[in-house]
N, C-alpha and C. Protein backbone atom coordinates (compact mmCIF):
# COMPACT_ATOMS: atom_id res chain seq x y z
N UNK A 1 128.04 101.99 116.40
CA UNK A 1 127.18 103.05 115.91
C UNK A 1 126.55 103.73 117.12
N UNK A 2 126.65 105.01 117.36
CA UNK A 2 125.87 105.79 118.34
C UNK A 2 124.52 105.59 118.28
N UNK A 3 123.69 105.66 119.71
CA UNK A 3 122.85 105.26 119.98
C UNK A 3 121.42 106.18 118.99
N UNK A 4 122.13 107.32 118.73
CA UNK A 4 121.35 108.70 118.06
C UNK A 4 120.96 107.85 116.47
N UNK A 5 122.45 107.50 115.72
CA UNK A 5 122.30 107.12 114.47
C UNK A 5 121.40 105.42 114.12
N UNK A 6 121.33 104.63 115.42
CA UNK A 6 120.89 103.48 115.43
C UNK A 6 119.21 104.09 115.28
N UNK A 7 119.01 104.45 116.03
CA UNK A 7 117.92 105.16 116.26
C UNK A 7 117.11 105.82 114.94
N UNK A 8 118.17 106.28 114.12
CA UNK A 8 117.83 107.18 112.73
C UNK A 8 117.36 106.09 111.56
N UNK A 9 118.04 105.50 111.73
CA UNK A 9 118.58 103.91 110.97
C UNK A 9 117.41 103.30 111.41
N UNK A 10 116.99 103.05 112.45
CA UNK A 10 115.57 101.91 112.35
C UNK A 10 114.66 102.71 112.18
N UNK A 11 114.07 103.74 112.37
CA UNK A 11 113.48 104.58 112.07
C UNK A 11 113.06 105.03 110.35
N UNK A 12 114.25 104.97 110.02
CA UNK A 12 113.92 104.86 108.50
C UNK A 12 113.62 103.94 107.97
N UNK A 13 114.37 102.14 109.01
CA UNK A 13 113.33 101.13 107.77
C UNK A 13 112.60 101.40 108.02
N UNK A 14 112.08 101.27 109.23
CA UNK A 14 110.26 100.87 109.33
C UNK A 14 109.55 101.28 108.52
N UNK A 15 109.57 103.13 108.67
CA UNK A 15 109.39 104.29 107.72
C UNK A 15 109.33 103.86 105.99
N UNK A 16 110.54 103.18 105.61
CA UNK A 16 110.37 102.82 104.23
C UNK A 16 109.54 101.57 103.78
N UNK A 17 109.53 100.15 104.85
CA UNK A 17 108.94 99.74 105.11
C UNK A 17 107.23 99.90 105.11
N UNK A 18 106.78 100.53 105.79
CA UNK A 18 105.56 101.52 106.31
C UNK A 18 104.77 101.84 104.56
N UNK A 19 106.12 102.46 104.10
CA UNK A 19 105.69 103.65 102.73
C UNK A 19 105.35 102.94 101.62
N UNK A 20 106.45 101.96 101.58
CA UNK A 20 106.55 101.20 100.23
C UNK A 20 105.81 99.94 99.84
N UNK A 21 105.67 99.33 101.33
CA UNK A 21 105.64 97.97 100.74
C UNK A 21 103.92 97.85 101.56
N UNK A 22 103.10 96.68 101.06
CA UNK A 22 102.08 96.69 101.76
C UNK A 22 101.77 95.70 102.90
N UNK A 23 100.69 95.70 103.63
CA UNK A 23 101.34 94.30 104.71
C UNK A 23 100.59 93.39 104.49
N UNK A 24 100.93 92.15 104.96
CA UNK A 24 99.95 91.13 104.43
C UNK A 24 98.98 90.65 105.27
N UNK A 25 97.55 90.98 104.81
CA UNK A 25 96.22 91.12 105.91
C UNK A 25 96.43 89.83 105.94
N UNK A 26 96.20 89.72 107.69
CA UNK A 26 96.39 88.34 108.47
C UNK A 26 97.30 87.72 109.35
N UNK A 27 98.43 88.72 108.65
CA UNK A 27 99.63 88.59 109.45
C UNK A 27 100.12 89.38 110.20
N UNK A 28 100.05 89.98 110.93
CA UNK A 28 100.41 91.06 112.11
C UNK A 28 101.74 91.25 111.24
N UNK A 29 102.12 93.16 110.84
CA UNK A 29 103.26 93.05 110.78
C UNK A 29 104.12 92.81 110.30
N UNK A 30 103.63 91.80 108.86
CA UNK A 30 104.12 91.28 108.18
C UNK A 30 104.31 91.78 106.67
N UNK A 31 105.47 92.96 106.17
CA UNK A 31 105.30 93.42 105.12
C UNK A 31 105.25 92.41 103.58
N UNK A 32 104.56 92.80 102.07
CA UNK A 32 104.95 92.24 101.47
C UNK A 32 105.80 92.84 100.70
N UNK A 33 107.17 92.11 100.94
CA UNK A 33 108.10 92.85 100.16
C UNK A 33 108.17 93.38 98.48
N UNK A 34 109.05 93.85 98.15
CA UNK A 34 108.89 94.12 96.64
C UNK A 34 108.95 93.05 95.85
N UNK A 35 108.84 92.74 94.82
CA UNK A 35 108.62 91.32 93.81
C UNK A 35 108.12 90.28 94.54
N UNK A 36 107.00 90.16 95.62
CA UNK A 36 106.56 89.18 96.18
C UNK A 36 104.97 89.71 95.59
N UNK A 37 104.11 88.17 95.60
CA UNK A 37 102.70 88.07 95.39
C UNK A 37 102.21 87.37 96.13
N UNK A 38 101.06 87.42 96.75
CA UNK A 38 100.61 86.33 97.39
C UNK A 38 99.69 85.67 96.62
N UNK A 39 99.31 84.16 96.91
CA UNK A 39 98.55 83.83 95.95
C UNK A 39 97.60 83.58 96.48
N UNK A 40 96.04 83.98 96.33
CA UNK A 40 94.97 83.97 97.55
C UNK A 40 94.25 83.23 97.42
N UNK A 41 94.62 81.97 96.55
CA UNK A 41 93.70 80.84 96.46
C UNK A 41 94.40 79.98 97.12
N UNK A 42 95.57 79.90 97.55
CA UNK A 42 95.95 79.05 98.88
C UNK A 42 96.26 79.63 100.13
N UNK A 43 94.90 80.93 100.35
CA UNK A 43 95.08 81.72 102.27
C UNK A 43 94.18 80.75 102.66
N UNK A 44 94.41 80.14 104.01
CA UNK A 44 93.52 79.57 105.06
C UNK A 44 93.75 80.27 106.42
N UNK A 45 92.82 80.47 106.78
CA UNK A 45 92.61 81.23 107.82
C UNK A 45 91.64 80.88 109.13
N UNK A 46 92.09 80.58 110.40
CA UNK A 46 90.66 80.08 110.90
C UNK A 46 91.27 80.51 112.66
N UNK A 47 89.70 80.65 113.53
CA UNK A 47 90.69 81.32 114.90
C UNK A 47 89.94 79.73 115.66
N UNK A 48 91.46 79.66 116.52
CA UNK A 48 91.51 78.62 117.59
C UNK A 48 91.44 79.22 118.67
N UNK A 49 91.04 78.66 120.04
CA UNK A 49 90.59 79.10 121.23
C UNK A 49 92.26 79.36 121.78
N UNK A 50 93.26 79.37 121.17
CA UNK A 50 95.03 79.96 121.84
C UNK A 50 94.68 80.86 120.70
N UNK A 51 94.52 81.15 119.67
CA UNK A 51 94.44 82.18 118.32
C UNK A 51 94.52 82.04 117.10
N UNK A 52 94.33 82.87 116.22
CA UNK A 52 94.67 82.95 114.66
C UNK A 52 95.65 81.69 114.08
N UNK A 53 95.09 80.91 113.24
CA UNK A 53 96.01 80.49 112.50
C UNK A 53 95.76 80.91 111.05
N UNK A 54 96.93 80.89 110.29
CA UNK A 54 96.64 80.95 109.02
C UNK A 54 97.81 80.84 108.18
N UNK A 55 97.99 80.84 106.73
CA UNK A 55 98.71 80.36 106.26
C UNK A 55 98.29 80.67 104.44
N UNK A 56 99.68 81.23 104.09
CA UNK A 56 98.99 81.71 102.48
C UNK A 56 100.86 81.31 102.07
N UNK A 57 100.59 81.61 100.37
CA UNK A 57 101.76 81.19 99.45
C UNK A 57 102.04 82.64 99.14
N UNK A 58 103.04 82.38 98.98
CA UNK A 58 104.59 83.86 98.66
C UNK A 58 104.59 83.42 96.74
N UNK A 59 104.87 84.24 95.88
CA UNK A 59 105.60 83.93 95.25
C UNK A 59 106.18 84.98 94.43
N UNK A 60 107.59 84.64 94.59
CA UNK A 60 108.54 85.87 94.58
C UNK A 60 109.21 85.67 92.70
N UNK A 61 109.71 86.90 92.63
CA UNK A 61 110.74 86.60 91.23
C UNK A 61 112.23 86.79 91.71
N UNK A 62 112.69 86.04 92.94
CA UNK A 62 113.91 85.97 92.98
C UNK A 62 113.86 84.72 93.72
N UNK A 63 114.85 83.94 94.28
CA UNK A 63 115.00 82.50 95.04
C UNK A 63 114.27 83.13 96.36
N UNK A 64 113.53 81.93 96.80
CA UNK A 64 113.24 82.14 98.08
C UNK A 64 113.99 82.52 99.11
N UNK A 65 115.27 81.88 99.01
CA UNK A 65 116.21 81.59 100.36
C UNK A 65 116.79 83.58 100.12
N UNK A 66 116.36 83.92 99.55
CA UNK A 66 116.71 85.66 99.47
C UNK A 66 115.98 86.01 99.99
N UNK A 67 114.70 85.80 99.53
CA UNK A 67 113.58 86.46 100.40
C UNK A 67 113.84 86.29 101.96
N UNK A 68 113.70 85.09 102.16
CA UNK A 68 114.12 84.68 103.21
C UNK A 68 114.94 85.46 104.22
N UNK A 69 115.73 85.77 103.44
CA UNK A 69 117.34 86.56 104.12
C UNK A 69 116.66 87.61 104.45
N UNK A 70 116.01 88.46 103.79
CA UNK A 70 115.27 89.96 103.70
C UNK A 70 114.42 90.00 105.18
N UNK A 71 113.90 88.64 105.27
CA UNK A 71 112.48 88.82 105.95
C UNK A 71 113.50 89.06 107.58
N UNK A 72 114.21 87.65 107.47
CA UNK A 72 114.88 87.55 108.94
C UNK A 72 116.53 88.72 109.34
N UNK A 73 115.81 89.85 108.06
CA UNK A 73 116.66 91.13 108.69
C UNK A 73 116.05 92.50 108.94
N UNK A 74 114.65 92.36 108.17
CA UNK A 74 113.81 93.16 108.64
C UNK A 74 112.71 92.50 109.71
N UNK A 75 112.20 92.59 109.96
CA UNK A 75 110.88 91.86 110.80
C UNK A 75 111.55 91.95 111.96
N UNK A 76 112.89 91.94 112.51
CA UNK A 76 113.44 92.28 113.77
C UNK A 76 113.12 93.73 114.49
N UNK A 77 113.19 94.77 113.04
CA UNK A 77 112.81 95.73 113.13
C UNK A 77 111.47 96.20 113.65
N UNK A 78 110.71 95.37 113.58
CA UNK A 78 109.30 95.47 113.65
C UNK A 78 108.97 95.06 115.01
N UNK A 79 109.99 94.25 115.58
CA UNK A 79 109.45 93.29 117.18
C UNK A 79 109.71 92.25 116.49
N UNK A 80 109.84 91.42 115.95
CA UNK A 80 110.00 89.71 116.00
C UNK A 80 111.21 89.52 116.19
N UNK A 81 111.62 89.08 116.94
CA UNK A 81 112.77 87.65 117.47
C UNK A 81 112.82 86.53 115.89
N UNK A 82 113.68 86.50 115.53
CA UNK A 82 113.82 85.31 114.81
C UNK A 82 115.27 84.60 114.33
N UNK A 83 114.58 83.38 114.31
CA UNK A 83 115.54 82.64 114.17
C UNK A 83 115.65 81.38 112.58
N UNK A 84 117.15 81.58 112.05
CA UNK A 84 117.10 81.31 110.61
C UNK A 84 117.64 79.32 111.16
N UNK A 85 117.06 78.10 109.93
CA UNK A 85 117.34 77.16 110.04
C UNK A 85 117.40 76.71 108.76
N UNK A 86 117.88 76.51 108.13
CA UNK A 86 118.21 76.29 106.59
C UNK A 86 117.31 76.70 105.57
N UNK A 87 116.13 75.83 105.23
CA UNK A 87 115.11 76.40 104.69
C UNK A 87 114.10 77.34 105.26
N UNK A 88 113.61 77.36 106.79
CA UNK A 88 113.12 77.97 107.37
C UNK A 88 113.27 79.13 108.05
N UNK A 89 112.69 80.02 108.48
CA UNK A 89 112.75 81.01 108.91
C UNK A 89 111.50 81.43 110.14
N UNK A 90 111.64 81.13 111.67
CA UNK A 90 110.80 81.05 112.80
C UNK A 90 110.81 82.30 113.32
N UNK A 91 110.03 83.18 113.65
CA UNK A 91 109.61 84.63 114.25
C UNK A 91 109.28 84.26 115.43
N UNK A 92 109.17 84.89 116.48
CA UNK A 92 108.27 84.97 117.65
C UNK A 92 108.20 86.60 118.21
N UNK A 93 106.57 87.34 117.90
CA UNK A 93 106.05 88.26 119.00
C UNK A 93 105.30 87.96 120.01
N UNK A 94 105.46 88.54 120.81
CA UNK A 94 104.14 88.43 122.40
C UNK A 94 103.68 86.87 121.72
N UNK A 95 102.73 86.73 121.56
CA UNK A 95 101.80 85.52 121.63
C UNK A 95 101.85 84.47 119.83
N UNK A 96 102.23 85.11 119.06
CA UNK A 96 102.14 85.27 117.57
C UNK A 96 103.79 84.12 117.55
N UNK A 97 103.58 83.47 116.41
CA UNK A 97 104.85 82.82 115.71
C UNK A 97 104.76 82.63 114.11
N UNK A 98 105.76 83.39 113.86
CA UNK A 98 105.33 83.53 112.08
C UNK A 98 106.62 82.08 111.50
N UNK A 99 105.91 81.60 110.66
CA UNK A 99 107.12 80.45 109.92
C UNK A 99 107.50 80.59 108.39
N UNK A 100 108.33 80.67 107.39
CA UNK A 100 108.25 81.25 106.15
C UNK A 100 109.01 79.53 105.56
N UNK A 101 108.96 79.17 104.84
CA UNK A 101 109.42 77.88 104.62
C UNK A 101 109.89 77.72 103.21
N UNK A 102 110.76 77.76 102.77
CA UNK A 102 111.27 77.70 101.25
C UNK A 102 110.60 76.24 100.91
N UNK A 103 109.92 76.54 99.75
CA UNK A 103 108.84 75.49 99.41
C UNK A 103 109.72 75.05 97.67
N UNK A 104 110.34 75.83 97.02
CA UNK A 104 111.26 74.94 96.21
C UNK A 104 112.89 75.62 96.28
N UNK A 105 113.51 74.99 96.79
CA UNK A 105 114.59 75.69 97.19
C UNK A 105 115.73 75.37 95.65
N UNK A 106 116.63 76.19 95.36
CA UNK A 106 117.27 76.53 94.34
C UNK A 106 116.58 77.02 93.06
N UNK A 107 115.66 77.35 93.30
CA UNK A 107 114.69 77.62 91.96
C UNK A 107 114.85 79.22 91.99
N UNK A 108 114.98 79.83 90.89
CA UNK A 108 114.78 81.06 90.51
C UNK A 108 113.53 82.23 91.08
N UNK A 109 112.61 81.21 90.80
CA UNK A 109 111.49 82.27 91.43
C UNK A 109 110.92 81.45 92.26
N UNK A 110 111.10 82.35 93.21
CA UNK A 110 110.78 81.56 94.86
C UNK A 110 109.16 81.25 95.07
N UNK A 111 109.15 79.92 95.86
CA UNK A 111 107.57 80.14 96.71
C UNK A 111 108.02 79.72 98.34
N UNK A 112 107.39 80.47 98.51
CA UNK A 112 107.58 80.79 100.46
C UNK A 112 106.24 80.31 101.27
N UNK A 113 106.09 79.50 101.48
CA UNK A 113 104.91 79.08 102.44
C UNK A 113 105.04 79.81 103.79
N UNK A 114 104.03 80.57 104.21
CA UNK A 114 104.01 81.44 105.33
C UNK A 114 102.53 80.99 105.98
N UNK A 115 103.18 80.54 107.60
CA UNK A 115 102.02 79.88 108.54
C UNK A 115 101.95 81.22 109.71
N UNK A 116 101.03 81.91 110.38
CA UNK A 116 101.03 81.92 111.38
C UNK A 116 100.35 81.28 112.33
N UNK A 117 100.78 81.27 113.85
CA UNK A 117 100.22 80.54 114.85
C UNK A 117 100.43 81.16 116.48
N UNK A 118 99.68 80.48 117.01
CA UNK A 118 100.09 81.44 118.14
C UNK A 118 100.95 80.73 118.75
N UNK A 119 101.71 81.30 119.57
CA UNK A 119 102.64 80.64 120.74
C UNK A 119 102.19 79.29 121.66
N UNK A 120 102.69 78.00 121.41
CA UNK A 120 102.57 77.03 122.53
C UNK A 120 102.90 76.87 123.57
């Protein structure tokens, strides 16, 4: 793909990204996709002298391990590095490490445990 159309192409996720979806306060960056909820009686949040930790529940109406797929093909777009491990899904920006964790895996409607932390 020419460097012009790559260019057009990330430009528009972000852009749709940006438009559509909202981000999830706490997480640098971190959109919530479509059919995802968070559930805000399990956010913990607290700052350590390296940074931010925190950590809230996903819960999606499709399998997690989709979501999953979604996150570790967008969020590249955004700056994160990541890397997929069966149930998990590990990010790394500048100082920041996002973790998404399929919390019942084969189940229809997903829950995604999402930690951030800073870099060790």
């Amino acid at each position: 793909m020419p460097l012009k159309a790559l260019s057009i192409a990330l430009f528009a996720t972000v852009s749709a990204m940006a438009d559509s979806d909202s981000f999830i306060d706490g997480f640098p960056d971190v959109p919530l996709l479509p059919g995802l909820n968070e559930n805000p009686d399990d956010r913990t949040v607290f700052d350590t002298p390296s940074g931010t930790v925190a950590e809230t529940t996903l819960l999606a109406d499709r399998p997690a391990a989709a979501v999953i797929d979604d996150y570790s093909s967008d969020l590249p777009v955004l700056g994160w590095a990541c890397d997929r491990d069966g149930r998990t899904l590990s990010c790394r920006r500048e100082n920041d490490k996002l973790v998404f964790f399929d919390a019942n895996p084969g189940e229809n409607r997903g829950i995604i445990v999402l930690r951030l932390e800073p870099v060790a």
